[in-house]
ModelCIF file with pLDDT and N, C-alpha, C, O atoms, coordinates in Angstrom:
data_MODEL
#
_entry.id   MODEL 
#
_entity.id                         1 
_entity.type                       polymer 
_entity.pdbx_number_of_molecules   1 
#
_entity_poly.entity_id                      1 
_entity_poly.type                           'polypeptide(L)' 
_entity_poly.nstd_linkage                   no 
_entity_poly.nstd_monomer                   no 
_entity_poly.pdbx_seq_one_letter_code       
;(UNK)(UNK)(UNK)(UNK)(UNK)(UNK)(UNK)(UNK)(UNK)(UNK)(UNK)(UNK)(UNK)(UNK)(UNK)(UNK)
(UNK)(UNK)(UNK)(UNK)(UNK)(UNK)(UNK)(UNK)(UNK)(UNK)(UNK)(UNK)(UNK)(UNK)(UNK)(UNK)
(UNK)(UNK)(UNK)(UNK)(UNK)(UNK)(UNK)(UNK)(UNK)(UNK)(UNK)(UNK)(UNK)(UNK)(UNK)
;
_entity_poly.pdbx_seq_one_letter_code_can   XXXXXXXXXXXXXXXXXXXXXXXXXXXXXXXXXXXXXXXXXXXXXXX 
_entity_poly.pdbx_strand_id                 A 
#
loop_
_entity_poly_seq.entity_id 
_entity_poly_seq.num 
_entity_poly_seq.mon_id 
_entity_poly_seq.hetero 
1 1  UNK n 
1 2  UNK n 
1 3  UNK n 
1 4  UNK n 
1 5  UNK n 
1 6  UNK n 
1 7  UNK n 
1 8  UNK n 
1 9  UNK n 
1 10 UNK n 
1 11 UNK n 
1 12 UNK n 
1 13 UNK n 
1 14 UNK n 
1 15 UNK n 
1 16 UNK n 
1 17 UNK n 
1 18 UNK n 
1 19 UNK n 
1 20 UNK n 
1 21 UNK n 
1 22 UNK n 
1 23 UNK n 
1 24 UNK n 
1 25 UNK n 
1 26 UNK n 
1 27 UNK n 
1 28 UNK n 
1 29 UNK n 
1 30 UNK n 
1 31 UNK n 
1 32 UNK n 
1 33 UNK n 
1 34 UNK n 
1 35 UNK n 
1 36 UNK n 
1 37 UNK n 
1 38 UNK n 
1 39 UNK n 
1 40 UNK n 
1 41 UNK n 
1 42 UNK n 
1 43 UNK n 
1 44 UNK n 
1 45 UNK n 
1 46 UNK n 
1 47 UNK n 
#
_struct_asym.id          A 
_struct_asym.entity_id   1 
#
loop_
_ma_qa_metric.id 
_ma_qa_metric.mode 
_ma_qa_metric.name 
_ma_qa_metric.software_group_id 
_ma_qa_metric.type 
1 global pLDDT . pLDDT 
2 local  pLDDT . pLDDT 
#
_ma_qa_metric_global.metric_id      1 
_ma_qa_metric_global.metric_value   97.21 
_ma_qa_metric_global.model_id       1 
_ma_qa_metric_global.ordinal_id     1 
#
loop_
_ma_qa_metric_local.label_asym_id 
_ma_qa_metric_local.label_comp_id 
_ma_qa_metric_local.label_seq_id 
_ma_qa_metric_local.metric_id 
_ma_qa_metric_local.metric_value 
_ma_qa_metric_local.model_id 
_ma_qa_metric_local.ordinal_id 
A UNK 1  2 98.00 1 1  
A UNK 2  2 98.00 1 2  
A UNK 3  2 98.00 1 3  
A UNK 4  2 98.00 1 4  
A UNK 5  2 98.00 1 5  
A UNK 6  2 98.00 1 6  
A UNK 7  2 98.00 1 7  
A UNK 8  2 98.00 1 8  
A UNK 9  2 98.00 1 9  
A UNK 10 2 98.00 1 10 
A UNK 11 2 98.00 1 11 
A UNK 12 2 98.00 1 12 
A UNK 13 2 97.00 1 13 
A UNK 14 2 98.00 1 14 
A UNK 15 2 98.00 1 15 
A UNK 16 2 98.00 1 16 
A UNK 17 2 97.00 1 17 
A UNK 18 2 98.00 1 18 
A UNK 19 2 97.00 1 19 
A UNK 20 2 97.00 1 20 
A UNK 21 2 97.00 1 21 
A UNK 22 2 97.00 1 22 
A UNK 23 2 93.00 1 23 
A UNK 24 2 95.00 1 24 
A UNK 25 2 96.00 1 25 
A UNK 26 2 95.00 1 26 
A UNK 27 2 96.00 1 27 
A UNK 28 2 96.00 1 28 
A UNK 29 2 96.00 1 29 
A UNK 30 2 97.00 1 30 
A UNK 31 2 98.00 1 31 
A UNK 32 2 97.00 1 32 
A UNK 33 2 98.00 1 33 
A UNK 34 2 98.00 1 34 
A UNK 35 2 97.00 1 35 
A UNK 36 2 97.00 1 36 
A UNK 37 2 97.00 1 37 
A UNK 38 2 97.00 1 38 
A UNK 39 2 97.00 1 39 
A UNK 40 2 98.00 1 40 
A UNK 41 2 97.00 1 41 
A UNK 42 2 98.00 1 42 
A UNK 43 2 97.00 1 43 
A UNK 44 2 97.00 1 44 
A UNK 45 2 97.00 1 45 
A UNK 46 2 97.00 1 46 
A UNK 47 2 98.00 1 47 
#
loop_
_atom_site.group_PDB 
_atom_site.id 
_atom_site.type_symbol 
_atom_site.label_atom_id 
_atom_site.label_alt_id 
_atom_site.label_comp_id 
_atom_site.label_asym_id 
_atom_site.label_entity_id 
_atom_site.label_seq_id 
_atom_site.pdbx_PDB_ins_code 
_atom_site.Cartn_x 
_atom_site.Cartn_y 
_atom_site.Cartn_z 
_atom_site.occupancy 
_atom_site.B_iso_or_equiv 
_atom_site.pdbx_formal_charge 
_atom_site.auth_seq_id 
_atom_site.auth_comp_id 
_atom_site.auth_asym_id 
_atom_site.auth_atom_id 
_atom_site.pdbx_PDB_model_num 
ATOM 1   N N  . UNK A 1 1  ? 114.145 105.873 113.449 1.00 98.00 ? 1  UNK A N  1 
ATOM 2   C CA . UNK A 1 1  ? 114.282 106.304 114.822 1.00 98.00 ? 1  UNK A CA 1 
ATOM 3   C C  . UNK A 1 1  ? 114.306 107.817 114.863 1.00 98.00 ? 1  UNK A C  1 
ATOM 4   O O  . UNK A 1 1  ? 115.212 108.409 114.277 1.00 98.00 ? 1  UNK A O  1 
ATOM 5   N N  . UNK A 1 2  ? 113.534 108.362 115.401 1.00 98.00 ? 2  UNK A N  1 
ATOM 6   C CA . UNK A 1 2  ? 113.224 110.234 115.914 1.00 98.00 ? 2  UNK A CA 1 
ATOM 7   C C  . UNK A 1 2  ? 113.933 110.310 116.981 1.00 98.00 ? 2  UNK A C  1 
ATOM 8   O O  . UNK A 1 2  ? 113.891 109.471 117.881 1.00 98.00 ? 2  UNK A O  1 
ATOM 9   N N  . UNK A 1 3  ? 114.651 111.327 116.976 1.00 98.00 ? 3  UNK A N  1 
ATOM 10  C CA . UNK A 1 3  ? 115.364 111.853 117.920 1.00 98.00 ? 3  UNK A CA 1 
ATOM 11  C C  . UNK A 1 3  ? 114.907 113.287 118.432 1.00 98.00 ? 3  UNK A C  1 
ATOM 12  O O  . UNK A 1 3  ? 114.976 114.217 117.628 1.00 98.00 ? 3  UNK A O  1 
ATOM 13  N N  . UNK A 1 4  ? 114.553 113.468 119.418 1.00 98.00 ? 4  UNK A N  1 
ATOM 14  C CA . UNK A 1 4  ? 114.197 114.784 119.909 1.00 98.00 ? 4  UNK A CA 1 
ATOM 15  C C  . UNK A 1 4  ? 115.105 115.591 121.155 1.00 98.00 ? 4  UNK A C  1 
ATOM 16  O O  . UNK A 1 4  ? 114.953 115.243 122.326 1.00 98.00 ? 4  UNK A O  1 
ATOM 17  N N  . UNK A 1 5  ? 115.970 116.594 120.813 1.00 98.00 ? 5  UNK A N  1 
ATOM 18  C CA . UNK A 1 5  ? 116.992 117.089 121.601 1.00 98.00 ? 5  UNK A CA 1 
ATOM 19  C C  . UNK A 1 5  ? 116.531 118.168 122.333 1.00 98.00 ? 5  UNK A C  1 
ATOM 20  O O  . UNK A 1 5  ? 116.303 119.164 121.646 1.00 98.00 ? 5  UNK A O  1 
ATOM 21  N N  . UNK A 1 6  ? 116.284 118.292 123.753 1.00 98.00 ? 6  UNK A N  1 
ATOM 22  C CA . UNK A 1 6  ? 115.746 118.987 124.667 1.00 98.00 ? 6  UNK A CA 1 
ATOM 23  C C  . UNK A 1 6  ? 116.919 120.010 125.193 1.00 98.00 ? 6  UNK A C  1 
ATOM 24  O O  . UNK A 1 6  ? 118.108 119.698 125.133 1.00 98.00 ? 6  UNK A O  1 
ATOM 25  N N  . UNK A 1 7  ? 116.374 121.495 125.810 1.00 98.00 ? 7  UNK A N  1 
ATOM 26  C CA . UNK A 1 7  ? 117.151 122.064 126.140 1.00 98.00 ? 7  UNK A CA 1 
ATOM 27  C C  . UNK A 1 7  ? 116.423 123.366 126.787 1.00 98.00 ? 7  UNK A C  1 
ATOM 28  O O  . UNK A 1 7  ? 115.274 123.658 126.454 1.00 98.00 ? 7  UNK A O  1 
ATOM 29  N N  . UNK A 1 8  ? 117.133 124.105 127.696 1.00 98.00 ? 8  UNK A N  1 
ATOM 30  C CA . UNK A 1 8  ? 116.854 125.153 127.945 1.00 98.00 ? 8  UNK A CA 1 
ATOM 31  C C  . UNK A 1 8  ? 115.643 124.763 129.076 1.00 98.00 ? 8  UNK A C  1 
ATOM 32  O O  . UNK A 1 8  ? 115.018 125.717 129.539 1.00 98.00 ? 8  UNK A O  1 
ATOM 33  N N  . UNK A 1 9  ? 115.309 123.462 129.513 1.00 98.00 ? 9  UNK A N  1 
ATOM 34  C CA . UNK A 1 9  ? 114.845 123.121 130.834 1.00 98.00 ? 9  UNK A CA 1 
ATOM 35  C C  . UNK A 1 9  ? 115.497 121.960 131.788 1.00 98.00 ? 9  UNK A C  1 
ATOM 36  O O  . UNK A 1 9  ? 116.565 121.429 131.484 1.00 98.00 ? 9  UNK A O  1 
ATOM 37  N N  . UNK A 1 10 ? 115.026 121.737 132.545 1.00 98.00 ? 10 UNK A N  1 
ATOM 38  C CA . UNK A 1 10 ? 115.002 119.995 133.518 1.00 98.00 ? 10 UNK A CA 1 
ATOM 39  C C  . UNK A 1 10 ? 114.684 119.233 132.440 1.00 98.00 ? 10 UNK A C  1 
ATOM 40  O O  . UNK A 1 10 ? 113.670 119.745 131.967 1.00 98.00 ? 10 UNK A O  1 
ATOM 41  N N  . UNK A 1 11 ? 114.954 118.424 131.887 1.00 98.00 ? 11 UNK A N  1 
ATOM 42  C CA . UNK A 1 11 ? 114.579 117.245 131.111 1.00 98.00 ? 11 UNK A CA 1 
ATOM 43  C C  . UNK A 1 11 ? 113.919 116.143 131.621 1.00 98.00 ? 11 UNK A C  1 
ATOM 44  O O  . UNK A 1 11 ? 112.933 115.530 131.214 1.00 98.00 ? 11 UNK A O  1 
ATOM 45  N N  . UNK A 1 12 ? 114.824 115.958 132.837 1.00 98.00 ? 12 UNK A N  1 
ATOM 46  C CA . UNK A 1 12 ? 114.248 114.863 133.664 1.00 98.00 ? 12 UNK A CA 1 
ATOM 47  C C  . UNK A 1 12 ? 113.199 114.995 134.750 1.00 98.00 ? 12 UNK A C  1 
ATOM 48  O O  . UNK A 1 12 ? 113.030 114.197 135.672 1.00 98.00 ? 12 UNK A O  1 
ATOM 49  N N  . UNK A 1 13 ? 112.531 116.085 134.525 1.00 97.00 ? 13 UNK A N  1 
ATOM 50  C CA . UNK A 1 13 ? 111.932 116.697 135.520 1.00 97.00 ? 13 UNK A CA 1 
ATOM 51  C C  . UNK A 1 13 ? 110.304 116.573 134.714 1.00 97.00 ? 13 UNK A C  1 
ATOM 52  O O  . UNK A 1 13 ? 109.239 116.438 135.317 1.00 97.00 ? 13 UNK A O  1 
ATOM 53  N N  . UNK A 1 14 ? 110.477 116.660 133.248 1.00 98.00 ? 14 UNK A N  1 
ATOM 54  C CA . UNK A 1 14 ? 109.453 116.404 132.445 1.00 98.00 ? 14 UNK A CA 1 
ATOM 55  C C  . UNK A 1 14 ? 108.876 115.440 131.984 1.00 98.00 ? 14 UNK A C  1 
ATOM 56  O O  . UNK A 1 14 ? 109.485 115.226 130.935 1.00 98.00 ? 14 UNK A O  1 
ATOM 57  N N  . UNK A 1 15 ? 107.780 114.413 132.110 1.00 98.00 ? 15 UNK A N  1 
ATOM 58  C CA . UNK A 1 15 ? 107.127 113.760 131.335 1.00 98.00 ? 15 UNK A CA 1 
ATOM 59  C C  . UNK A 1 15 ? 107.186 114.087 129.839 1.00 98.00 ? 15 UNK A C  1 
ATOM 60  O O  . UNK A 1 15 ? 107.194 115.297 129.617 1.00 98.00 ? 15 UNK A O  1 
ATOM 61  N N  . UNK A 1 16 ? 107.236 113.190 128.623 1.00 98.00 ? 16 UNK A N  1 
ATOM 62  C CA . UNK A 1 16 ? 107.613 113.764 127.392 1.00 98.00 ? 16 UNK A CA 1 
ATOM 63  C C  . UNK A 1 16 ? 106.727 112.859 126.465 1.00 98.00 ? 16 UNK A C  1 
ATOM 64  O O  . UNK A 1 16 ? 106.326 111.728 126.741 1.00 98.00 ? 16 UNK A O  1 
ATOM 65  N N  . UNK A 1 17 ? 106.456 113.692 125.114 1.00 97.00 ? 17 UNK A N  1 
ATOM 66  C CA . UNK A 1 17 ? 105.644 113.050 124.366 1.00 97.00 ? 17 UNK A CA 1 
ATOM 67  C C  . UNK A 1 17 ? 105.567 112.876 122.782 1.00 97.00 ? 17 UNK A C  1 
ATOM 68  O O  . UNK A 1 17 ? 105.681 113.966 122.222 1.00 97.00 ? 17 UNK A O  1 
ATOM 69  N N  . UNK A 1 18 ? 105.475 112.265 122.286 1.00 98.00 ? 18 UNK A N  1 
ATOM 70  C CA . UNK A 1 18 ? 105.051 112.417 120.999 1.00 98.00 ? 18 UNK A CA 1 
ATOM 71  C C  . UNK A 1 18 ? 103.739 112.116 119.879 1.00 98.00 ? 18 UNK A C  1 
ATOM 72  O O  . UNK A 1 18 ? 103.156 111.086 119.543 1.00 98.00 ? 18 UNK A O  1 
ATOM 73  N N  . UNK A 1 19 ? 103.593 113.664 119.467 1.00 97.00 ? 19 UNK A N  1 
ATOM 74  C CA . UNK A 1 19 ? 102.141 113.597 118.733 1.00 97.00 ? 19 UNK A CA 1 
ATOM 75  C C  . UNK A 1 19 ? 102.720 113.994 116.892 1.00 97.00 ? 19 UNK A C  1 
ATOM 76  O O  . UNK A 1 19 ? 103.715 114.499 116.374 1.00 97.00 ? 19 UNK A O  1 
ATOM 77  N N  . UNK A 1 20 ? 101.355 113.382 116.405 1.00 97.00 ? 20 UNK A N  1 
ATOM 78  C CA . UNK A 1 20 ? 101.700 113.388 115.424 1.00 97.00 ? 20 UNK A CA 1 
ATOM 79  C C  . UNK A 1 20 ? 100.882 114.168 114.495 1.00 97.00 ? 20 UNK A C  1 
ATOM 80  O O  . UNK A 1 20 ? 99.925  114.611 115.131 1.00 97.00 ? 20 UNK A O  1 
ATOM 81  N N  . UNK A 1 21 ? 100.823 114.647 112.875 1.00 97.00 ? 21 UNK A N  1 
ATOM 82  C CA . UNK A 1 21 ? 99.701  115.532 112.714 1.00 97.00 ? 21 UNK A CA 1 
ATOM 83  C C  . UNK A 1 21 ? 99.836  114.610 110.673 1.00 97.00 ? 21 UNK A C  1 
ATOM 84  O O  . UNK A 1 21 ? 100.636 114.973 109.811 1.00 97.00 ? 21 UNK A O  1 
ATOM 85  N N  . UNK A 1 22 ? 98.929  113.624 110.541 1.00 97.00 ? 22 UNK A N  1 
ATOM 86  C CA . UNK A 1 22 ? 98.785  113.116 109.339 1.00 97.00 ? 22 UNK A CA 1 
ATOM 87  C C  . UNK A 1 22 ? 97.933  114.144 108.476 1.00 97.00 ? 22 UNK A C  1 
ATOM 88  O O  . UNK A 1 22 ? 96.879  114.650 108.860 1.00 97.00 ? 22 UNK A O  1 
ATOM 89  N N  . UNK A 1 23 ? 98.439  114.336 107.465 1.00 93.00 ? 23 UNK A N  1 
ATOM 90  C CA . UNK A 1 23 ? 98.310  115.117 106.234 1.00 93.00 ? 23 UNK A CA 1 
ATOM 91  C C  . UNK A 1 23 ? 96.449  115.488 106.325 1.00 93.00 ? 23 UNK A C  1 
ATOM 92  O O  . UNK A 1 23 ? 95.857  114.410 106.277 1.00 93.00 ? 23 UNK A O  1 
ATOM 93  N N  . UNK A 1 24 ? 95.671  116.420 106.414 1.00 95.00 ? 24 UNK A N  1 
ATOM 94  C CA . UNK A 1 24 ? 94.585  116.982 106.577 1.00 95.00 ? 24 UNK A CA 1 
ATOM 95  C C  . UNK A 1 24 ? 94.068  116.436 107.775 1.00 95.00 ? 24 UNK A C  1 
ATOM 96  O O  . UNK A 1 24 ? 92.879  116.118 107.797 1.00 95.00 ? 24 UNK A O  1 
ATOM 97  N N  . UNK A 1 25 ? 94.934  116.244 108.993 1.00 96.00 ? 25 UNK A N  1 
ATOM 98  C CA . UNK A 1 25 ? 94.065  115.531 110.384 1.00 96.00 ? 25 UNK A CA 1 
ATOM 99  C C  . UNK A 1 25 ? 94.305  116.526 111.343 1.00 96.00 ? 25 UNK A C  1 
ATOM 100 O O  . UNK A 1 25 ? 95.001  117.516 111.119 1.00 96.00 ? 25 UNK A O  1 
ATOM 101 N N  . UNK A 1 26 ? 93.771  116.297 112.356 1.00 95.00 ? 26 UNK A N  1 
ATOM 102 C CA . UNK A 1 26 ? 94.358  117.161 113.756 1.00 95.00 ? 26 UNK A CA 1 
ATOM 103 C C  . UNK A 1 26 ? 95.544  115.997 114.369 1.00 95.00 ? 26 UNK A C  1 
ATOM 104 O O  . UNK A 1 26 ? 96.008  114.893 114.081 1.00 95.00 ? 26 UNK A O  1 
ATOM 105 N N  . UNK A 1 27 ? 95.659  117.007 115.341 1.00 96.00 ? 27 UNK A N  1 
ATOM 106 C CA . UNK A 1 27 ? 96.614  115.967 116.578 1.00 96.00 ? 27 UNK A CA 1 
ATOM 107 C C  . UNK A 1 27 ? 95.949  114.894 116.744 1.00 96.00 ? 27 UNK A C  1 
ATOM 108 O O  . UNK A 1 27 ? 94.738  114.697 116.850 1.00 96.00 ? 27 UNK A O  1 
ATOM 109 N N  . UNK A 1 28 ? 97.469  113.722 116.771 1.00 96.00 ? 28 UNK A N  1 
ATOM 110 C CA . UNK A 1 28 ? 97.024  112.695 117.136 1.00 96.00 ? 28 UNK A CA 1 
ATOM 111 C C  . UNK A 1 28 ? 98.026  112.369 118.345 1.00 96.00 ? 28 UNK A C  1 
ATOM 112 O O  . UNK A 1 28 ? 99.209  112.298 118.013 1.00 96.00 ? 28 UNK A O  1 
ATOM 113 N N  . UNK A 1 29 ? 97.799  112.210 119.380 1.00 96.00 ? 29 UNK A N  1 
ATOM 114 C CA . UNK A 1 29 ? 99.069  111.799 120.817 1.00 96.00 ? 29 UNK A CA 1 
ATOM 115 C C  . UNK A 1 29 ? 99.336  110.390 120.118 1.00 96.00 ? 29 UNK A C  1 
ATOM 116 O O  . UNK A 1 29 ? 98.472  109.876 119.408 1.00 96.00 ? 29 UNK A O  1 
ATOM 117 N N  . UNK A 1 30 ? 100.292 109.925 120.299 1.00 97.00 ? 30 UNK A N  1 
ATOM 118 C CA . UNK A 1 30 ? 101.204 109.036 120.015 1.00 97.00 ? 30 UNK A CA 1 
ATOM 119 C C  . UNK A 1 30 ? 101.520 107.714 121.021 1.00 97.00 ? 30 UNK A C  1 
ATOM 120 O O  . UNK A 1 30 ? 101.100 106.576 121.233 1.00 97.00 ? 30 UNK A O  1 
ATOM 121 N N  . UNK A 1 31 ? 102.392 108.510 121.418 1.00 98.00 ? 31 UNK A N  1 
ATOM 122 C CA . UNK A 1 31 ? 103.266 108.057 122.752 1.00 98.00 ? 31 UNK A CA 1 
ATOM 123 C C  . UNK A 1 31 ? 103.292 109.285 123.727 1.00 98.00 ? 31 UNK A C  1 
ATOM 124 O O  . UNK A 1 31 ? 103.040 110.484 123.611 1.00 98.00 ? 31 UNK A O  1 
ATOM 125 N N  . UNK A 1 32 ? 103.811 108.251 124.991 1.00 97.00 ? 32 UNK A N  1 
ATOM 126 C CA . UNK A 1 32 ? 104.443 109.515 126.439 1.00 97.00 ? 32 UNK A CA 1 
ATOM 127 C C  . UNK A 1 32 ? 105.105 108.373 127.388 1.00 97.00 ? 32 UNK A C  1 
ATOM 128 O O  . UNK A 1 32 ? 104.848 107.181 127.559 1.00 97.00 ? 32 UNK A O  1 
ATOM 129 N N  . UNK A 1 33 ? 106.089 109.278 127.941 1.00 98.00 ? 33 UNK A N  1 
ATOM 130 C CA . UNK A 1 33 ? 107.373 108.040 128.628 1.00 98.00 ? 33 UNK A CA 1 
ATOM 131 C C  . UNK A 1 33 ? 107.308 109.274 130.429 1.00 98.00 ? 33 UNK A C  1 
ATOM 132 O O  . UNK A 1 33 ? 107.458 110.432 130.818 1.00 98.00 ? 33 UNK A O  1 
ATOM 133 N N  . UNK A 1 34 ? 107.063 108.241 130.771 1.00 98.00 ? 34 UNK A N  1 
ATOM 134 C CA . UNK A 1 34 ? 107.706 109.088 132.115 1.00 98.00 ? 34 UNK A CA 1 
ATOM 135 C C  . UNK A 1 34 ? 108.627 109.837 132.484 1.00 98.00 ? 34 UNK A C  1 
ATOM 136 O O  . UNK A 1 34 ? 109.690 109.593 131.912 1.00 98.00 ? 34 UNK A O  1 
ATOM 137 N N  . UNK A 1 35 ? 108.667 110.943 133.467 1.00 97.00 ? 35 UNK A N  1 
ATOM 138 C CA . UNK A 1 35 ? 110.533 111.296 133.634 1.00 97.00 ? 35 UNK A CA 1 
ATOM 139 C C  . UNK A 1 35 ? 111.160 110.372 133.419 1.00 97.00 ? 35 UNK A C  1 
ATOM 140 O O  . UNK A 1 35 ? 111.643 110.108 132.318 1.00 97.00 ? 35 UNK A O  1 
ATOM 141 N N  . UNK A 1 36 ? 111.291 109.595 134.595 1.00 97.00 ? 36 UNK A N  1 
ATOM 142 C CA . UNK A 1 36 ? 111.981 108.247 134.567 1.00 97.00 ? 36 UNK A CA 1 
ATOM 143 C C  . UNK A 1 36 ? 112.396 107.258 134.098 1.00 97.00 ? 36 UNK A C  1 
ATOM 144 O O  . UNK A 1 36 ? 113.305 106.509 134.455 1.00 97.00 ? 36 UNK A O  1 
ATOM 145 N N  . UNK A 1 37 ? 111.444 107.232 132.935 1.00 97.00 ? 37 UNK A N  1 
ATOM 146 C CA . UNK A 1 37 ? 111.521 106.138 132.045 1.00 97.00 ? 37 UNK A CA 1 
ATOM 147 C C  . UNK A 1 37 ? 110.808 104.856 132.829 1.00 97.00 ? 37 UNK A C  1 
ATOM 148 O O  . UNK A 1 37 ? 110.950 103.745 132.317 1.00 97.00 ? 37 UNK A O  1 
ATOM 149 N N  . UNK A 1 38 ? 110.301 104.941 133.645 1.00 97.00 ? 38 UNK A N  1 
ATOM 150 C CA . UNK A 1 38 ? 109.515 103.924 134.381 1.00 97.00 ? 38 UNK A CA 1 
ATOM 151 C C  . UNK A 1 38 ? 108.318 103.475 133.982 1.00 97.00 ? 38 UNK A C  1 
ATOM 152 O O  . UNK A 1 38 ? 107.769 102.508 134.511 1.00 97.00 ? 38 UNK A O  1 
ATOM 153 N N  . UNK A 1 39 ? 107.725 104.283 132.819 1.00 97.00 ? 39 UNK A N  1 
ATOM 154 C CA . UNK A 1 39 ? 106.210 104.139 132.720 1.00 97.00 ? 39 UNK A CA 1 
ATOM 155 C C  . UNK A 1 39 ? 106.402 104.292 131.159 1.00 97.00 ? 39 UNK A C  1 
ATOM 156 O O  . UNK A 1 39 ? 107.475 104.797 130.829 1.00 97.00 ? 39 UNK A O  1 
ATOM 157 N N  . UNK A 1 40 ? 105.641 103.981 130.273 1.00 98.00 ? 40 UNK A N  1 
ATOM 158 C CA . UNK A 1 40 ? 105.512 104.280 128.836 1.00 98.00 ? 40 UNK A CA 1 
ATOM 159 C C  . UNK A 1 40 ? 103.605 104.020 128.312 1.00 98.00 ? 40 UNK A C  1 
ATOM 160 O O  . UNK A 1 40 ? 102.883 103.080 128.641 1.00 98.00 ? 40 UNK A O  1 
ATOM 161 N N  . UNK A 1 41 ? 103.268 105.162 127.475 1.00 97.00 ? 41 UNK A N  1 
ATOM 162 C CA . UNK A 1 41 ? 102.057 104.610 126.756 1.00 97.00 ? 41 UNK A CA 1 
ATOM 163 C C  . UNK A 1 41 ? 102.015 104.864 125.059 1.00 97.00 ? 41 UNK A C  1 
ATOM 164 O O  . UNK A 1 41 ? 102.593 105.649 124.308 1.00 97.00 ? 41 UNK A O  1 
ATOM 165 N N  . UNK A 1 42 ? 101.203 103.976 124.904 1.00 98.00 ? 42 UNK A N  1 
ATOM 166 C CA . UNK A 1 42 ? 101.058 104.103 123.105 1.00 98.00 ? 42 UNK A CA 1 
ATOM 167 C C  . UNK A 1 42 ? 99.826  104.179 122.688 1.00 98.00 ? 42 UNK A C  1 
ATOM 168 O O  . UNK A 1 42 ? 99.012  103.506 123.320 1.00 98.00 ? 42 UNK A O  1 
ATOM 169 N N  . UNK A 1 43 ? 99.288  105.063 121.440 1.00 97.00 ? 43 UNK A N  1 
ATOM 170 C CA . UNK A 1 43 ? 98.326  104.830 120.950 1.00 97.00 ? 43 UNK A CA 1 
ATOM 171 C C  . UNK A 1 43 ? 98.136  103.202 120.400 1.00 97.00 ? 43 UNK A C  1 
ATOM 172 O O  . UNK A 1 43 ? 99.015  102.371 120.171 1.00 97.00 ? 43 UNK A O  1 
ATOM 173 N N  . UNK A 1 44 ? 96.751  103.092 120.289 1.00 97.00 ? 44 UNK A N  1 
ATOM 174 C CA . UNK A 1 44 ? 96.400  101.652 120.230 1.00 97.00 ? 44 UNK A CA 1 
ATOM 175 C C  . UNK A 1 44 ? 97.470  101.276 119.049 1.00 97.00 ? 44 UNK A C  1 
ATOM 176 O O  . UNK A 1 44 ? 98.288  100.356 119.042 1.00 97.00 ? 44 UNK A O  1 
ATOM 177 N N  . UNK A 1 45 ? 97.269  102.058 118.266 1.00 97.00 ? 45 UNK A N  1 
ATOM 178 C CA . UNK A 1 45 ? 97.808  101.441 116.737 1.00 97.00 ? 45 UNK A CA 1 
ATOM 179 C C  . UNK A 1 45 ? 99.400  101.411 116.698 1.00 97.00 ? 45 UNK A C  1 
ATOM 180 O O  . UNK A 1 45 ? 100.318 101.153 115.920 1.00 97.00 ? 45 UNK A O  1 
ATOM 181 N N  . UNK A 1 46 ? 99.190  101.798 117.909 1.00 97.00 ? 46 UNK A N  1 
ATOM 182 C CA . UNK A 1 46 ? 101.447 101.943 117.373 1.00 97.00 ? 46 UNK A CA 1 
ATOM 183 C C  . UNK A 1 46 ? 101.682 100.634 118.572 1.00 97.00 ? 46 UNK A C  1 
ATOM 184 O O  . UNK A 1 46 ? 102.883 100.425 118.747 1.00 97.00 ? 46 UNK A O  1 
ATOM 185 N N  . UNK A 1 47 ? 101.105 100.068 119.100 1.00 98.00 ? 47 UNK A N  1 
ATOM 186 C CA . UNK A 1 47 ? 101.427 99.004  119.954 1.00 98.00 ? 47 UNK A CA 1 
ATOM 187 C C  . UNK A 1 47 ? 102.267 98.369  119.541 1.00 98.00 ? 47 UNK A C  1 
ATOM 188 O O  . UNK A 1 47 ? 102.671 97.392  120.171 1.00 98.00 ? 47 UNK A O  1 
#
């Protein structure tokens, strides 16, 4: 479990995300969760 501790803005004001960077690759987007937590998406493979 990743924990990511936000600060120094609105938190809840932000859409948030996580990308990832595998050993000689570029960015890969991950996931992203709504402010709200109302909405969530995943890359295919992390389904």
């Amino acid at each position: 479990r990743l924990s990511c501790a936000a600060s120094g803005f609105t938190f809840s004001d932000y859409a948030m995300s996580w990308v990832r960077q595998a050993p000689g690759k570029g960015l890969e987007w991950v996931s992203s969760i709504r402010r709200d937590a109302g909405a969530k998406s995943y890359v295919d493979s992390a389904k």
